[in-house]
N, C-alpha and C. Protein backbone atom coordinates (compact mmCIF):
# COMPACT_ATOMS: atom_id res chain seq x y z
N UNK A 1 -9.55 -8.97 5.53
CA UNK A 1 -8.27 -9.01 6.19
C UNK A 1 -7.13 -9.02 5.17
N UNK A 2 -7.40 -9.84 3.95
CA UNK A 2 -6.74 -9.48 2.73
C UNK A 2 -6.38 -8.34 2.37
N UNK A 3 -6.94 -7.08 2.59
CA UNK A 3 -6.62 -6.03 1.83
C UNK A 3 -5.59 -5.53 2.95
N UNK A 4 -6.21 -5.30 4.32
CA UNK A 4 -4.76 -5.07 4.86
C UNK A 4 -3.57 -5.07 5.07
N UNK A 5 -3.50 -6.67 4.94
CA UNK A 5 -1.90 -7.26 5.11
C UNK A 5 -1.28 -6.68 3.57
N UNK A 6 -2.17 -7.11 2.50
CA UNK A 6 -1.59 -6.24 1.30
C UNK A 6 -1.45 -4.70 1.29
N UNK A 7 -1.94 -3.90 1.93
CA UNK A 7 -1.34 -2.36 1.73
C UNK A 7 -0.61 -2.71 3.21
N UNK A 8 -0.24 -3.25 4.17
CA UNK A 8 0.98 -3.31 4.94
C UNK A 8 2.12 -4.01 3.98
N UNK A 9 2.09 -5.09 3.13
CA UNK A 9 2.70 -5.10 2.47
C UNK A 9 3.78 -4.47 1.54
N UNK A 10 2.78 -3.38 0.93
CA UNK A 10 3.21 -2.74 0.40
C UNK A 10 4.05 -1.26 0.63
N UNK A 11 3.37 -0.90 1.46
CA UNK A 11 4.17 0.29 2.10
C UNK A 11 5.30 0.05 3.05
N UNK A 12 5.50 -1.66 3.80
CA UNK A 12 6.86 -2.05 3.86
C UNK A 12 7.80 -2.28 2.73
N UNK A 13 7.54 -2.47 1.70
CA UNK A 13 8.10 -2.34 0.14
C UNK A 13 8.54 -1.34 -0.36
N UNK A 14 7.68 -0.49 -0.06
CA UNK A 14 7.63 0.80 -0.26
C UNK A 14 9.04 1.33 0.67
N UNK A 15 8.60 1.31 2.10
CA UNK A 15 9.57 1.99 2.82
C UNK A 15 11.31 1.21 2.59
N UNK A 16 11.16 -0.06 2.01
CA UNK A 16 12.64 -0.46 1.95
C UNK A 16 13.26 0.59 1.13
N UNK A 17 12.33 0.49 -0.23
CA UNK A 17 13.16 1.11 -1.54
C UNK A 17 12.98 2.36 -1.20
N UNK A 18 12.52 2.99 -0.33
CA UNK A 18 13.04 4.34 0.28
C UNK A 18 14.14 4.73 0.78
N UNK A 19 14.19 3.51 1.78
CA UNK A 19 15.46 3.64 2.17
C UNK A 19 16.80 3.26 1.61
N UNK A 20 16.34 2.37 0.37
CA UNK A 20 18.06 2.01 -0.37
C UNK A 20 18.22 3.28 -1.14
N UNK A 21 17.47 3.64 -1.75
CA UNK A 21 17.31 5.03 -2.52
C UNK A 21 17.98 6.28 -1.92
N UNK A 22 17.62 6.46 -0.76
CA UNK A 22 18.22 7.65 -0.27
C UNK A 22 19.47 7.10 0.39
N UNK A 23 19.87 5.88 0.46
CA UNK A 23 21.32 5.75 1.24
C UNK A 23 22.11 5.88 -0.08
N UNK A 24 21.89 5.58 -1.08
CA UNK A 24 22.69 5.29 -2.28
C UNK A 24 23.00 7.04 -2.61
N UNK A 25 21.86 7.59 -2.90
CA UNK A 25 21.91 9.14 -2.85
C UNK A 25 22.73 9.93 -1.93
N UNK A 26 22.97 9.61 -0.43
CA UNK A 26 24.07 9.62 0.14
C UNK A 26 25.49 9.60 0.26
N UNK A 27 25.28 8.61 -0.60
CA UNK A 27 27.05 7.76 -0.95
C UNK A 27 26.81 8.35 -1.66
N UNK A 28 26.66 8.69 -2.79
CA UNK A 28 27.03 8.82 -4.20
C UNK A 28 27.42 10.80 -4.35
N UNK A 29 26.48 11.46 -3.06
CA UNK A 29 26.18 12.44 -2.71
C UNK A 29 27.75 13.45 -2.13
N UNK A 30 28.47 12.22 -1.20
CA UNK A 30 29.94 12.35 -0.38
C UNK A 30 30.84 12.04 -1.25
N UNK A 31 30.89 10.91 -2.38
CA UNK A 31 31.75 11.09 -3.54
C UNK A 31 31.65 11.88 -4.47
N UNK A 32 31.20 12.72 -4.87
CA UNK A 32 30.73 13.54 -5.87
C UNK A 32 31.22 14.44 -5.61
N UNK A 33 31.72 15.89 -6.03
CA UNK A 33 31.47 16.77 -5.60
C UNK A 33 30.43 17.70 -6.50
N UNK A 34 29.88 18.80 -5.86
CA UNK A 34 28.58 18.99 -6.57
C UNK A 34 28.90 20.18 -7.28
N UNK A 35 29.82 21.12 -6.74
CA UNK A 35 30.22 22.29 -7.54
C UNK A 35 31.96 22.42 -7.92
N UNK A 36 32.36 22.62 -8.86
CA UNK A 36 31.50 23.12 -10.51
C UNK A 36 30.35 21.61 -10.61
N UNK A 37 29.50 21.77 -11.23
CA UNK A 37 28.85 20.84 -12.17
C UNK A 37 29.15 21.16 -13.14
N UNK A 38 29.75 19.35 -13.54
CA UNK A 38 30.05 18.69 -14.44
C UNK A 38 29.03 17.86 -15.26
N UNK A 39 27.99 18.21 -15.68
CA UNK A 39 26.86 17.27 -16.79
C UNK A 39 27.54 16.56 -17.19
N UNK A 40 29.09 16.10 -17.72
CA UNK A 40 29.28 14.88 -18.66
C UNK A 40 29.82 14.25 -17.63
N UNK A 41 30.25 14.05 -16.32
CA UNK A 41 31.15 13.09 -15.26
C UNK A 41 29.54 11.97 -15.51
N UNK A 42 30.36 10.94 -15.30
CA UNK A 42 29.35 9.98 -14.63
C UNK A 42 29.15 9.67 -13.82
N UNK A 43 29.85 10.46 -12.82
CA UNK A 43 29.48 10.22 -11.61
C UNK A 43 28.67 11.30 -10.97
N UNK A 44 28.71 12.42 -11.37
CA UNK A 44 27.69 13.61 -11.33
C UNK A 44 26.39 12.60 -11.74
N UNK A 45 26.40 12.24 -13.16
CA UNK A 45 24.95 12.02 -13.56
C UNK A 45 24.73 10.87 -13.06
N UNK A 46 25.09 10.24 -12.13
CA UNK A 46 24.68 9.12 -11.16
C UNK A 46 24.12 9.72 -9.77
N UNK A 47 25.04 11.04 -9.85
CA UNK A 47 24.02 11.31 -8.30
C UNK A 47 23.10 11.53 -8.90
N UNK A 48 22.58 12.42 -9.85
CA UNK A 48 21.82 12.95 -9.94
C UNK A 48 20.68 11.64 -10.50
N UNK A 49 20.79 10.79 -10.87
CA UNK A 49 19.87 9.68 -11.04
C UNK A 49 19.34 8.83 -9.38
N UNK A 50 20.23 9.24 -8.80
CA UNK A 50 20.04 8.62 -7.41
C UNK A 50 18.92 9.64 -6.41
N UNK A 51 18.64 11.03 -6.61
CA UNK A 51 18.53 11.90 -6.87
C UNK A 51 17.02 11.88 -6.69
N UNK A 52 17.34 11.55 -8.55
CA UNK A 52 15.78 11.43 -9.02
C UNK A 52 14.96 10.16 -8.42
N UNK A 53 16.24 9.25 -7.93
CA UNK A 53 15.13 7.78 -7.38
C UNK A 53 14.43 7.83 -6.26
N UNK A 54 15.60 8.59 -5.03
CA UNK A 54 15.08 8.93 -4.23
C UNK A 54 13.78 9.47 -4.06
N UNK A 55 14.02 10.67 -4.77
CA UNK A 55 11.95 11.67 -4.99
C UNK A 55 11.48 11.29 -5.13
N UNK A 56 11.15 10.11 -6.39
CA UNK A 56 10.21 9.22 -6.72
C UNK A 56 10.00 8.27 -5.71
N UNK A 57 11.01 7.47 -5.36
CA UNK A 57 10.45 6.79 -3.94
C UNK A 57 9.99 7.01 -2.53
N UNK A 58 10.32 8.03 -2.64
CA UNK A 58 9.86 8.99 -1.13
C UNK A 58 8.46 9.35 -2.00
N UNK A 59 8.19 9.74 -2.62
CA UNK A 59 6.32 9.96 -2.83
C UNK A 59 5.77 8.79 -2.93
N UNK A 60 6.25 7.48 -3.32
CA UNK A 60 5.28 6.09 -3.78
C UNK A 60 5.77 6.10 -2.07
N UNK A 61 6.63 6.01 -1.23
CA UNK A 61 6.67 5.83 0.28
C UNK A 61 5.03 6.33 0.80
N UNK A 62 5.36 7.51 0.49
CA UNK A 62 4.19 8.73 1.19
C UNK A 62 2.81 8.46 0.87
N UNK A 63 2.30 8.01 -0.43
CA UNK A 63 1.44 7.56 -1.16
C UNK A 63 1.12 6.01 -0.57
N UNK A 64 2.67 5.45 -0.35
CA UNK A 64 1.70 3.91 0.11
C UNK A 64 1.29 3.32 1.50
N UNK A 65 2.02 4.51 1.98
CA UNK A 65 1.73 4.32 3.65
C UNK A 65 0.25 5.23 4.15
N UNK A 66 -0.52 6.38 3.37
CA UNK A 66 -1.36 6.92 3.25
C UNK A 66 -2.35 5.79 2.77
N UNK A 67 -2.55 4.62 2.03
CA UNK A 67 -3.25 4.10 1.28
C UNK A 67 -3.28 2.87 2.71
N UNK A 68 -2.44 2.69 2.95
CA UNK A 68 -2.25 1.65 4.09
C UNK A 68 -2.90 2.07 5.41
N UNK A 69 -2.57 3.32 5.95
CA UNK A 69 -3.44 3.91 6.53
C UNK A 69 -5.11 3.89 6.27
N UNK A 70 -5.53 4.47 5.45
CA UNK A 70 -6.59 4.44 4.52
C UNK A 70 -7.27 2.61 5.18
N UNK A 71 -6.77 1.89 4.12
CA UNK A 71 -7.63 0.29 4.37
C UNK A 71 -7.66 -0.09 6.10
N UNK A 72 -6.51 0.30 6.86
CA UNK A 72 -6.85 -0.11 7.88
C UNK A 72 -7.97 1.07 8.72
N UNK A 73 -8.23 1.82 8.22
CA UNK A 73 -9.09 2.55 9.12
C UNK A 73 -10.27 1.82 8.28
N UNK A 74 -10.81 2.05 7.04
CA UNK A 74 -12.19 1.47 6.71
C UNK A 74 -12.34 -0.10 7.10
N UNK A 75 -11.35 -0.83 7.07
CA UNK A 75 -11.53 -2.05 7.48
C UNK A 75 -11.93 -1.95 8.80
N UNK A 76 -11.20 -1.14 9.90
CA UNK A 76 -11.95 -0.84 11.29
C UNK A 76 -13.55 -0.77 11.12
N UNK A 77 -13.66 0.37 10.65
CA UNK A 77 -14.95 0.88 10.38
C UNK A 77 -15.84 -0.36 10.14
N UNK A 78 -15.50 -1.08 8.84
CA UNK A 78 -16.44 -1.84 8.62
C UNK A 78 -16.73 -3.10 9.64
N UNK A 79 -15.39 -3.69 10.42
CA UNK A 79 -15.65 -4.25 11.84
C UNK A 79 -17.01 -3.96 12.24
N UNK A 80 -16.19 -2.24 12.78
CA UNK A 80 -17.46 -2.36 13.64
C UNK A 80 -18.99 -2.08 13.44
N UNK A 81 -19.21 -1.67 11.85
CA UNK A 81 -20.50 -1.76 11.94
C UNK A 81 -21.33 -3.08 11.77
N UNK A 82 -20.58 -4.18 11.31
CA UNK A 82 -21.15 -5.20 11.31
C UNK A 82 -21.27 -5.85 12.75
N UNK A 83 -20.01 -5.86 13.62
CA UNK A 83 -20.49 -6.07 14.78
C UNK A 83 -21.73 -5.49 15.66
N UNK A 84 -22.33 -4.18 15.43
CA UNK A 84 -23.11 -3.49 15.84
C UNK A 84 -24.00 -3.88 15.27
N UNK A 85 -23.94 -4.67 13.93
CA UNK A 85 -25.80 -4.95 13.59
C UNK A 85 -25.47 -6.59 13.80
N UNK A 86 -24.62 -7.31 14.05
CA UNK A 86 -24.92 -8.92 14.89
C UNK A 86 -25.96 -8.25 16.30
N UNK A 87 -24.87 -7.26 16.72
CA UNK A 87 -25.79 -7.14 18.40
C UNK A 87 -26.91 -6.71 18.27
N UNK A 88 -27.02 -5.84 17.75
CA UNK A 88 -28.59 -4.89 17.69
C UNK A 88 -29.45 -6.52 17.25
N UNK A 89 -29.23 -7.08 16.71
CA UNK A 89 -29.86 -7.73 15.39
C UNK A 89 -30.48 -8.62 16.46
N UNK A 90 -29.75 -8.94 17.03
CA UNK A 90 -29.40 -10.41 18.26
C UNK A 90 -29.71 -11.39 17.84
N UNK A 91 -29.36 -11.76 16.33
CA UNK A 91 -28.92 -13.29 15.91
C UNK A 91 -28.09 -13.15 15.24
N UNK A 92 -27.25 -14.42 14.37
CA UNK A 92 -26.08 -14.26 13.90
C UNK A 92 -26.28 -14.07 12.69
N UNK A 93 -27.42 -14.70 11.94
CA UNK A 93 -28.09 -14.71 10.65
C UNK A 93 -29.38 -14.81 10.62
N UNK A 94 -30.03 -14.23 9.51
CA UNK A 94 -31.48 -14.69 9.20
C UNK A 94 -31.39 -15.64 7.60
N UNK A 95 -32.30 -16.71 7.79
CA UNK A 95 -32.16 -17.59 6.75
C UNK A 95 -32.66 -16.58 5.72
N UNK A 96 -32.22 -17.11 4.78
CA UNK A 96 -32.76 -16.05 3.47
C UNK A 96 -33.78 -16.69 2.97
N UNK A 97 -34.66 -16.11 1.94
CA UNK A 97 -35.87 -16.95 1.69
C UNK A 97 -35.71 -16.55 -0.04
N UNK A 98 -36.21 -17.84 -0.84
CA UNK A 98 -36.05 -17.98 -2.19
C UNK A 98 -37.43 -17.37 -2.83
N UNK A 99 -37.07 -16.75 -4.07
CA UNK A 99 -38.33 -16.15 -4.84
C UNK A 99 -39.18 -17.63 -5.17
N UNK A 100 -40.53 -16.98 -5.20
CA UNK A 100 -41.47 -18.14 -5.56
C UNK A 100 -41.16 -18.47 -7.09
N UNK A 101 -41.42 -19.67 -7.49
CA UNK A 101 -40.90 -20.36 -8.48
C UNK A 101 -39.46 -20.67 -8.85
N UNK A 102 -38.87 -20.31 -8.16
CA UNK A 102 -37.37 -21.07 -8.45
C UNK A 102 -37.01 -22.12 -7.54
N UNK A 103 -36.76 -22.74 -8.40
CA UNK A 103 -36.36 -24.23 -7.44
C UNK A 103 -34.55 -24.11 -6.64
N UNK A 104 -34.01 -24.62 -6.28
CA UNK A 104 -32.73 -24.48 -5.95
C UNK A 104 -32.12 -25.87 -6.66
N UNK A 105 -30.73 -25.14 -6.84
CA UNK A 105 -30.01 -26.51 -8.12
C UNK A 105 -29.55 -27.52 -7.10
N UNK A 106 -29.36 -28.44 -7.80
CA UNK A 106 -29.15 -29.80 -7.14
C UNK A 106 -27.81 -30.26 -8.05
N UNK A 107 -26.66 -30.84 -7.07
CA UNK A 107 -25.52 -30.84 -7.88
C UNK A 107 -25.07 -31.67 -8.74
N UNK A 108 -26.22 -32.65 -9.29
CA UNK A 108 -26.00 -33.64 -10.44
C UNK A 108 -26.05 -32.93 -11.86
N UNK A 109 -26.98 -32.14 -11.62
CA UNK A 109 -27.21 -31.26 -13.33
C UNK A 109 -26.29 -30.55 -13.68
């Protein structure tokens, strides 16, 4: 259940800094103007860093919600095949049985 909540975790993480990324790229997008380009304004090379954050965070988005996807389907999976061998099985456990000659530890030693 651990691994789930951690890739939901993460791809809500994911999707924030997606979204500050591309709002900032926005703003920065309506103050700017884009033609002529200007390489030395700093405010050109701020969109264009906003730009670059965006892309990059829109693929770790895409990438972490795919991975999130991903654990919750095998975690399904693995549900249910263990539920299917409790039933088939029709007990909850079988005692396990120890190799001959080993003793089992005792918690003073």
């Amino acid at each position: 259940m651990g691994y789930r909540s951690l890739a939901i975790g993460a791809a809500a993480a994911s999707a924030a800094a997606h979204i500050f990324s591309v709002s900032a790229a926005i703003l920065s997008l309506e103050s700017t103007p884009i033609f002529p380009a200007d390489p030395g304004n700093p405010a050109y090379l701020a969109l264009l860093l906003w730009i670059a954050v965006a892309a990059v965070s829109s693929a770790c988005f895409v990438v972490s919600l795919a991975a999130a996807l991903r654990s919750s389907r095998s975690m399904y999976r693995f549900e249910t095949v263990e539920c299917y061998r409790l039933v088939s099985a029709g007990v909850q456990g079988t005692p396990r049985k120890r190799p001959e000659g080993k003793k089992p530890r005792d918690g003073t030693q």
